[in-house]
Protein backbone atom coordinates (compact mmCIF):
# COMPACT_ATOMS: atom_id res chain seq x y z
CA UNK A 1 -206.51 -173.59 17.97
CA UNK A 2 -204.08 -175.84 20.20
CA UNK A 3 -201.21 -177.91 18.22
CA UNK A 4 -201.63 -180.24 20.81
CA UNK A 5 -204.52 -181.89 19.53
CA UNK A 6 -204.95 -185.56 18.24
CA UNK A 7 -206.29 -184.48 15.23
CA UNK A 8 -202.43 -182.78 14.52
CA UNK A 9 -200.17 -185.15 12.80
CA UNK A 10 -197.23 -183.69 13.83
CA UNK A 11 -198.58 -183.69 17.22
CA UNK A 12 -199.25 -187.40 17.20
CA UNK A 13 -195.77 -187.92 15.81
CA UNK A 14 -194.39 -186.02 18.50
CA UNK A 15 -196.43 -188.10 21.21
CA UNK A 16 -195.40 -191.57 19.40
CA UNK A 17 -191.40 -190.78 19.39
CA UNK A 18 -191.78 -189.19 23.07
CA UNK A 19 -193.09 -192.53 24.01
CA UNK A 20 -190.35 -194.72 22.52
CA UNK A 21 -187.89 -192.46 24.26
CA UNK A 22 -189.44 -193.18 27.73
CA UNK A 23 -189.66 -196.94 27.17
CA UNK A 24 -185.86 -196.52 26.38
CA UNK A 25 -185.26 -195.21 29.81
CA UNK A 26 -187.65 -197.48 31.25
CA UNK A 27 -185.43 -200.08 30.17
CA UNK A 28 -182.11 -198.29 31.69
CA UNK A 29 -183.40 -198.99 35.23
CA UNK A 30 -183.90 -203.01 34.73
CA UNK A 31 -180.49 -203.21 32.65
CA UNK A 32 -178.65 -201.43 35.86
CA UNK A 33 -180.57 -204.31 38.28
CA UNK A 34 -179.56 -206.90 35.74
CA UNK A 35 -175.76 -205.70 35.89
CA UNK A 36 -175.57 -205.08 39.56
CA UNK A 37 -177.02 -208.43 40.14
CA UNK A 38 -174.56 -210.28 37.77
CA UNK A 39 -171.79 -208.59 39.13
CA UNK A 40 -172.37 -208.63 42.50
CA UNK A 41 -171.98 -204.69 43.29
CA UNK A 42 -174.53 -203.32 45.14
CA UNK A 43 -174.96 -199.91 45.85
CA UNK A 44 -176.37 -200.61 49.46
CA UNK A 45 -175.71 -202.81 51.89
CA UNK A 46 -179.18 -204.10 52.38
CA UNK A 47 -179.05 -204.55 48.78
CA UNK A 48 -175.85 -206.95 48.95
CA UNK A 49 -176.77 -208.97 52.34
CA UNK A 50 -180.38 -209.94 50.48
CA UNK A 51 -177.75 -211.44 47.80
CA UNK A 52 -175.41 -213.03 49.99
CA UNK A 53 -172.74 -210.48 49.33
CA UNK A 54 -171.07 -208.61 52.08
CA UNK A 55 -170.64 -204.96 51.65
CA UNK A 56 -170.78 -202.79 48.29
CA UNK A 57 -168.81 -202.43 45.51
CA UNK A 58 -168.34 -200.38 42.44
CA UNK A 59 -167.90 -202.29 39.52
CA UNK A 60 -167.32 -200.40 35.77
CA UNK A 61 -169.78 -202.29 33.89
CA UNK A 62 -172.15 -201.18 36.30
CA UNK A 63 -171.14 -197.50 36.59
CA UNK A 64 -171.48 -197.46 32.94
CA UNK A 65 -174.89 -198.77 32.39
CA UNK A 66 -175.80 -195.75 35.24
CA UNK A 67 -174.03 -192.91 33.70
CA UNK A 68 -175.88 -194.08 30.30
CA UNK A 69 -178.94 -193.60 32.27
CA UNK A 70 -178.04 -190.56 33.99
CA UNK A 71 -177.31 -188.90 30.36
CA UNK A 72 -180.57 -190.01 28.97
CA UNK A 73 -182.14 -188.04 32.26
CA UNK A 74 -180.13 -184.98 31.67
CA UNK A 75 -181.29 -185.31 28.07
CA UNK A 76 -184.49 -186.38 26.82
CA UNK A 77 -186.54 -184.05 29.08
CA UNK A 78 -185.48 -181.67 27.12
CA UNK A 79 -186.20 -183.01 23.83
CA UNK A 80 -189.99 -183.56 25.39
CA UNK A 81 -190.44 -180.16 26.36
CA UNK A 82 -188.26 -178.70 23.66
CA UNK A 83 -190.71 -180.74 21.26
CA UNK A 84 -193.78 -179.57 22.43
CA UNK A 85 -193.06 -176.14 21.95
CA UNK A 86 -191.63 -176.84 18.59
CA UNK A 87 -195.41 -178.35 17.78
CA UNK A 88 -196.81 -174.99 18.23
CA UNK A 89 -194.64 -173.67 15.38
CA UNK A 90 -196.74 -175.95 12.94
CA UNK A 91 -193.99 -177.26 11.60
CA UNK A 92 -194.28 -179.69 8.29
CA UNK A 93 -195.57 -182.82 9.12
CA UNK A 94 -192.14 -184.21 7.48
CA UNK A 95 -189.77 -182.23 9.03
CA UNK A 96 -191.25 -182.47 12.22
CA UNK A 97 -190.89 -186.32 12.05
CA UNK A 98 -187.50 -186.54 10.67
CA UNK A 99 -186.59 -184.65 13.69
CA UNK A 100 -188.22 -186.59 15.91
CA UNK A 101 -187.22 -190.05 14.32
CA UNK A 102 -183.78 -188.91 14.40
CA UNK A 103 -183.28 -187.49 17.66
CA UNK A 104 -185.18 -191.08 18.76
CA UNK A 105 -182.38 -193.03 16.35
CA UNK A 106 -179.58 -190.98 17.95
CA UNK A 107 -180.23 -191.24 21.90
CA UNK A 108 -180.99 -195.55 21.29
CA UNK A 109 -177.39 -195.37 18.81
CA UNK A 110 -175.84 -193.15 21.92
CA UNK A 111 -176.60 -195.54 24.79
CA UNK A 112 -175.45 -198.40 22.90
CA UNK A 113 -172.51 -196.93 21.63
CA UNK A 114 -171.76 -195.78 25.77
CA UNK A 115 -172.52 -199.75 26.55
CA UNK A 116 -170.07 -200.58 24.43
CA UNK A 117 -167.42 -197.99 25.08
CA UNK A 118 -166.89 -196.71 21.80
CA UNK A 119 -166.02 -193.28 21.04
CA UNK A 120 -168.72 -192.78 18.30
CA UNK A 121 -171.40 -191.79 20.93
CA UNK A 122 -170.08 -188.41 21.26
CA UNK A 123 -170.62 -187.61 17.29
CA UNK A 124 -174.64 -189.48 18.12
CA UNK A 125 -174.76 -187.02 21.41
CA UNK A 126 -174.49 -183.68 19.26
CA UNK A 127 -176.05 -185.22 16.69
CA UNK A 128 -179.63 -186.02 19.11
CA UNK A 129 -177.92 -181.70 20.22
CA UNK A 130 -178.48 -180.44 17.23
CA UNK A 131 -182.30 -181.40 16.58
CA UNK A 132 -182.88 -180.13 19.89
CA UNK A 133 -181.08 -176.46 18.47
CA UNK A 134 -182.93 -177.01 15.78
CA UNK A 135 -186.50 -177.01 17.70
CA UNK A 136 -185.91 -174.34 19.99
CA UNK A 137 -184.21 -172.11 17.57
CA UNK A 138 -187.47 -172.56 15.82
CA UNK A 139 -189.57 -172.19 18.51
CA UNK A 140 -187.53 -168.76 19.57
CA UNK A 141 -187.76 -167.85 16.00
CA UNK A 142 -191.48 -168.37 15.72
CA UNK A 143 -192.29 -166.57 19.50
CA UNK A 144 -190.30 -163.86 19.18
């Protein structure tokens, strides 16, 4: 019998925090327009004349909002497929969703900490790392 079933809490868990995570980088892509637009630094040139601005810039606020992004996309594909496996372990329905909850808590706490420049997101990065060792240790554990 699958794991990945409807009928598996821990399964449904998984497929509930998976979904928060990709609204959260659904979200990355409109704050990036928002900043690019209030700052006037546009990537493109077509982007820029269409706003009355000539040429492109780089501005910081902006390049910040993108490498937020950017770290979520090197990131939370892994916790989705690094999840799913870890759902064919049949893990405890709690332990399974404290991991999930806090690998959820510690990618939203990371980009906001990155927003804001503070040097606190690196202890939320390993932090989001470790649940992800955590899972696939488990998963290599369980497999082996």
């Amino acid at each position: 019998m699958s794991g990945w079933t409807l009928d598996n809490p821990v399964f449904t868990s998984y497929v509930f925090w998976s979904a928060v995570l990709a609204a959260k980088m659904l979200i990355m892509g409109p704050i990036t327009g928002y900043f690019r637009v209030t700052r006037k630094a546009f990537a493109n040139p077509e982007d820029a004349a269409s706003m009355g601005v000539k040429g492109t810039k780089i501005n910081e606020n902006v390049e910040r909002v993108r490498r937020a992004h950017q770290n979520d996309l090197e990131n939370i594909p892994v916790f989705w497929m690094s999840g799913l496996l870890y759902v064919l372990t049949q893990p405890s329905l709690f332990t399974a969703s404290v991991l999930f909850r806090i690998y959820t808590i510690a990618r939203i706490l990371h980009t906001v900490l990155y927003l804001r420049g503070s040097f606190l997101r690196g202890p939320s990065y390993m932090v989001g790392m470790v649940v992800k060792i955590i899972m696939v240790g488990t998963v290599i554990y369980t497999f082996w």
